[in-house]
Protein backbone atom coordinates (compact mmCIF):
# COMPACT_ATOMS: atom_id res chain seq x y z
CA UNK A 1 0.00 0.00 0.00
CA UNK A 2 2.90 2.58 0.90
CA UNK A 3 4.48 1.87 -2.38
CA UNK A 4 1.34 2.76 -4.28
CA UNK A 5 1.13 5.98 -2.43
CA UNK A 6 4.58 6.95 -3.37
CA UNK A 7 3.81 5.99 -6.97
CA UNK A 8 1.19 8.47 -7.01
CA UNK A 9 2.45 10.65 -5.78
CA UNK A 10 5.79 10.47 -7.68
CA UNK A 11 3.26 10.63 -10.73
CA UNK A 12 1.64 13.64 -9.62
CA UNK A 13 5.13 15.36 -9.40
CA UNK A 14 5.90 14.27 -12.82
CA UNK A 15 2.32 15.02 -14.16
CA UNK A 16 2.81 18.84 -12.30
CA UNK A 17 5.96 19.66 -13.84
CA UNK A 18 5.03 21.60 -17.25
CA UNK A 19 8.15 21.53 -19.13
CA UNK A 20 11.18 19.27 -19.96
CA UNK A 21 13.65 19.25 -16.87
CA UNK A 22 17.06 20.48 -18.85
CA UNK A 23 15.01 22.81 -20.38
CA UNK A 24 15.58 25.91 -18.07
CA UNK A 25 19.34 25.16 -18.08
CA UNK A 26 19.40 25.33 -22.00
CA UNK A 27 17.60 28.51 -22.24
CA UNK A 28 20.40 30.14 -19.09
CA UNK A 29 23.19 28.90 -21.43
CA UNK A 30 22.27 30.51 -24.68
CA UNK A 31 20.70 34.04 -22.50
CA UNK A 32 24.15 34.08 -20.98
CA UNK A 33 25.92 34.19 -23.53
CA UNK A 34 23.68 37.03 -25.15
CA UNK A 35 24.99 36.23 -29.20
CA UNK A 36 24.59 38.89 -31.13
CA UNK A 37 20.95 39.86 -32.13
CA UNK A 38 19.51 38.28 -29.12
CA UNK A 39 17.53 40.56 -27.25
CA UNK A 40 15.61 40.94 -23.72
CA UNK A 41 11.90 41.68 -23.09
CA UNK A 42 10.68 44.90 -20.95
CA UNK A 43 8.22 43.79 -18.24
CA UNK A 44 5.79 46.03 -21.19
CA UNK A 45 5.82 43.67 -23.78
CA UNK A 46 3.32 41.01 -22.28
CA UNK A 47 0.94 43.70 -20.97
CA UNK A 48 -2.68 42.29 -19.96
CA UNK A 49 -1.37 38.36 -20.88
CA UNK A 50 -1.10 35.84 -18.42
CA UNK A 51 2.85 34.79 -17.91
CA UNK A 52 2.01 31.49 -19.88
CA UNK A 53 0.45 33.64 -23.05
CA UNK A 54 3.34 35.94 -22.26
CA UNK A 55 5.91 32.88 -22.61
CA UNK A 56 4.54 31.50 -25.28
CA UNK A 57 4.66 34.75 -27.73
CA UNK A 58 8.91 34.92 -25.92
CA UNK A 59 9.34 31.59 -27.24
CA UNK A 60 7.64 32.18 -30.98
CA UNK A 61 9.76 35.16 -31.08
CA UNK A 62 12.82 33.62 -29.88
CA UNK A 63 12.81 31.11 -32.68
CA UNK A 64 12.08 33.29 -35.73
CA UNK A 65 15.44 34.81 -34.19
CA UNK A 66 17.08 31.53 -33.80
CA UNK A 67 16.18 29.78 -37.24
CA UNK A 68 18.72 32.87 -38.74
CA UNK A 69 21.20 33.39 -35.62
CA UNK A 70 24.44 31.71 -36.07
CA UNK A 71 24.89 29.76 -32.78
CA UNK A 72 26.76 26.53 -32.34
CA UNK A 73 24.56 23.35 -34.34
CA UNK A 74 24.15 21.41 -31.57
CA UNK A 75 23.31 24.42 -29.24
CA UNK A 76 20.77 25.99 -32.01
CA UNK A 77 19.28 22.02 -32.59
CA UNK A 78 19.07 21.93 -28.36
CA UNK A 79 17.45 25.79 -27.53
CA UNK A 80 15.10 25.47 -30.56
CA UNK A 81 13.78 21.94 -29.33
CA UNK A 82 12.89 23.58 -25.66
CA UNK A 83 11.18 26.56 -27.17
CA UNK A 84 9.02 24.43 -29.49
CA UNK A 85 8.04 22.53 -25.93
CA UNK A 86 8.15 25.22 -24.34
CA UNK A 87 5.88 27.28 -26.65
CA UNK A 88 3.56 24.30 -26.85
CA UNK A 89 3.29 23.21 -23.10
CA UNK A 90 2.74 27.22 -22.46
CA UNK A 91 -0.09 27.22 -24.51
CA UNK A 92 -1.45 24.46 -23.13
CA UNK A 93 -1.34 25.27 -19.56
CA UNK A 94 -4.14 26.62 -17.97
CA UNK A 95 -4.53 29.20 -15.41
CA UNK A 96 -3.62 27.04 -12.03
CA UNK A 97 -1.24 28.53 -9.55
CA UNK A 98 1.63 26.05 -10.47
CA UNK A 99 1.25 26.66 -14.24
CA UNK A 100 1.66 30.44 -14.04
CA UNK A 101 4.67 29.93 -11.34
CA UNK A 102 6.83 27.84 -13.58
CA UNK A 103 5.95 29.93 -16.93
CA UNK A 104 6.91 32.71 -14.57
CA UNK A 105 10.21 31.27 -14.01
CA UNK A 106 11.04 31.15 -17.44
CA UNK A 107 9.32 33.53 -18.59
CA UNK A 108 11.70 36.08 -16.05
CA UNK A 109 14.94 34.55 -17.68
CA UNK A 110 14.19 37.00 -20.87
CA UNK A 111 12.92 39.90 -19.24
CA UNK A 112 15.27 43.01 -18.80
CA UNK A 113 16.46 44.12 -14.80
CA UNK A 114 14.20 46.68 -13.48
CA UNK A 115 16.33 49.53 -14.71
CA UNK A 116 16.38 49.36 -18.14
CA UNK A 117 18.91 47.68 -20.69
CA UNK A 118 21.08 45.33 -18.33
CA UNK A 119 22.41 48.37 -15.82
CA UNK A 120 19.76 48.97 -13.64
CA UNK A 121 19.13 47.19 -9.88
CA UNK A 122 15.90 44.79 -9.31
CA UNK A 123 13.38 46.25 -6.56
CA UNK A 124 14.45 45.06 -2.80
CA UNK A 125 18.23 44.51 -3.50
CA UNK A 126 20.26 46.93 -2.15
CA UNK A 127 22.31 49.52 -4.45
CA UNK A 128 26.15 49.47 -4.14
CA UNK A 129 27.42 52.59 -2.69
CA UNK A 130 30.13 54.71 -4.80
CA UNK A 131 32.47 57.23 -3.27
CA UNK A 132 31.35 60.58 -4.40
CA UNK A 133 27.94 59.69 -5.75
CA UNK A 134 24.99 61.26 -3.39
């Protein structure tokens, strides 16, 4: 009887994740490396969408900007592979708590820092303090 209970609820873990597992370390290698032509998202872009719509429209966008970019084969074959999951499961997913939180998650590895193109500070971490600037 225990063992069935763990099966479930092993299968309930695996039915609650929404995308592939190595999928949000494939996207962190390629936004790292920022090739050229890859660009960020303002927090404006998605507007009124829910973050799944809003990662869904990332991840058509991201590969009409992949099919041309010139990454690496096996990196280009291995990013455009999650965003086509990615783009489907998003789609998909409806408007539970979980959902939203994991689209979320990746859905906040494209989007700019608060302060604008890469040199600003995100709300609630402290600033560094310069000599001489008030």
């Amino acid at each position: 009887m225990k063992q069935i209970f763990v099966l479930l609820i092993l299968s309930g873990y695996a039915c609650a994740q929404l995308f592939p597992p190595g999928g949000y370390s494939v996207l962190q290698s390629v936004i790292a490396a920022r090739p050229p032509g890859f660009q960020l998202y303002d927090r404006s872009f998605y507007g009124g969408k829910n973050a799944c719509e809003a990662l869904s429209d990332v991840a058509d966008r991201q590969l009409q900007w992949a099919r041309t970019s010139n990454l690496p084969s096996d990196q280009k074959k291995r990013y455009m592979d999650t965003l086509r999951t990615i783009k489907r499961e998003a789609k998909k997913a409806g408007r539970k708590n979980q959902d939203l939180m994991q689209c979320s998650q990746f859905l906040n590895l494209y989007m700019r820092p608060a302060g604008g193109y890469g040199y600003g500070y995100r709300p609630g971490y402290p600033r560094p303090i310069y000599p001489g600037w008030g």
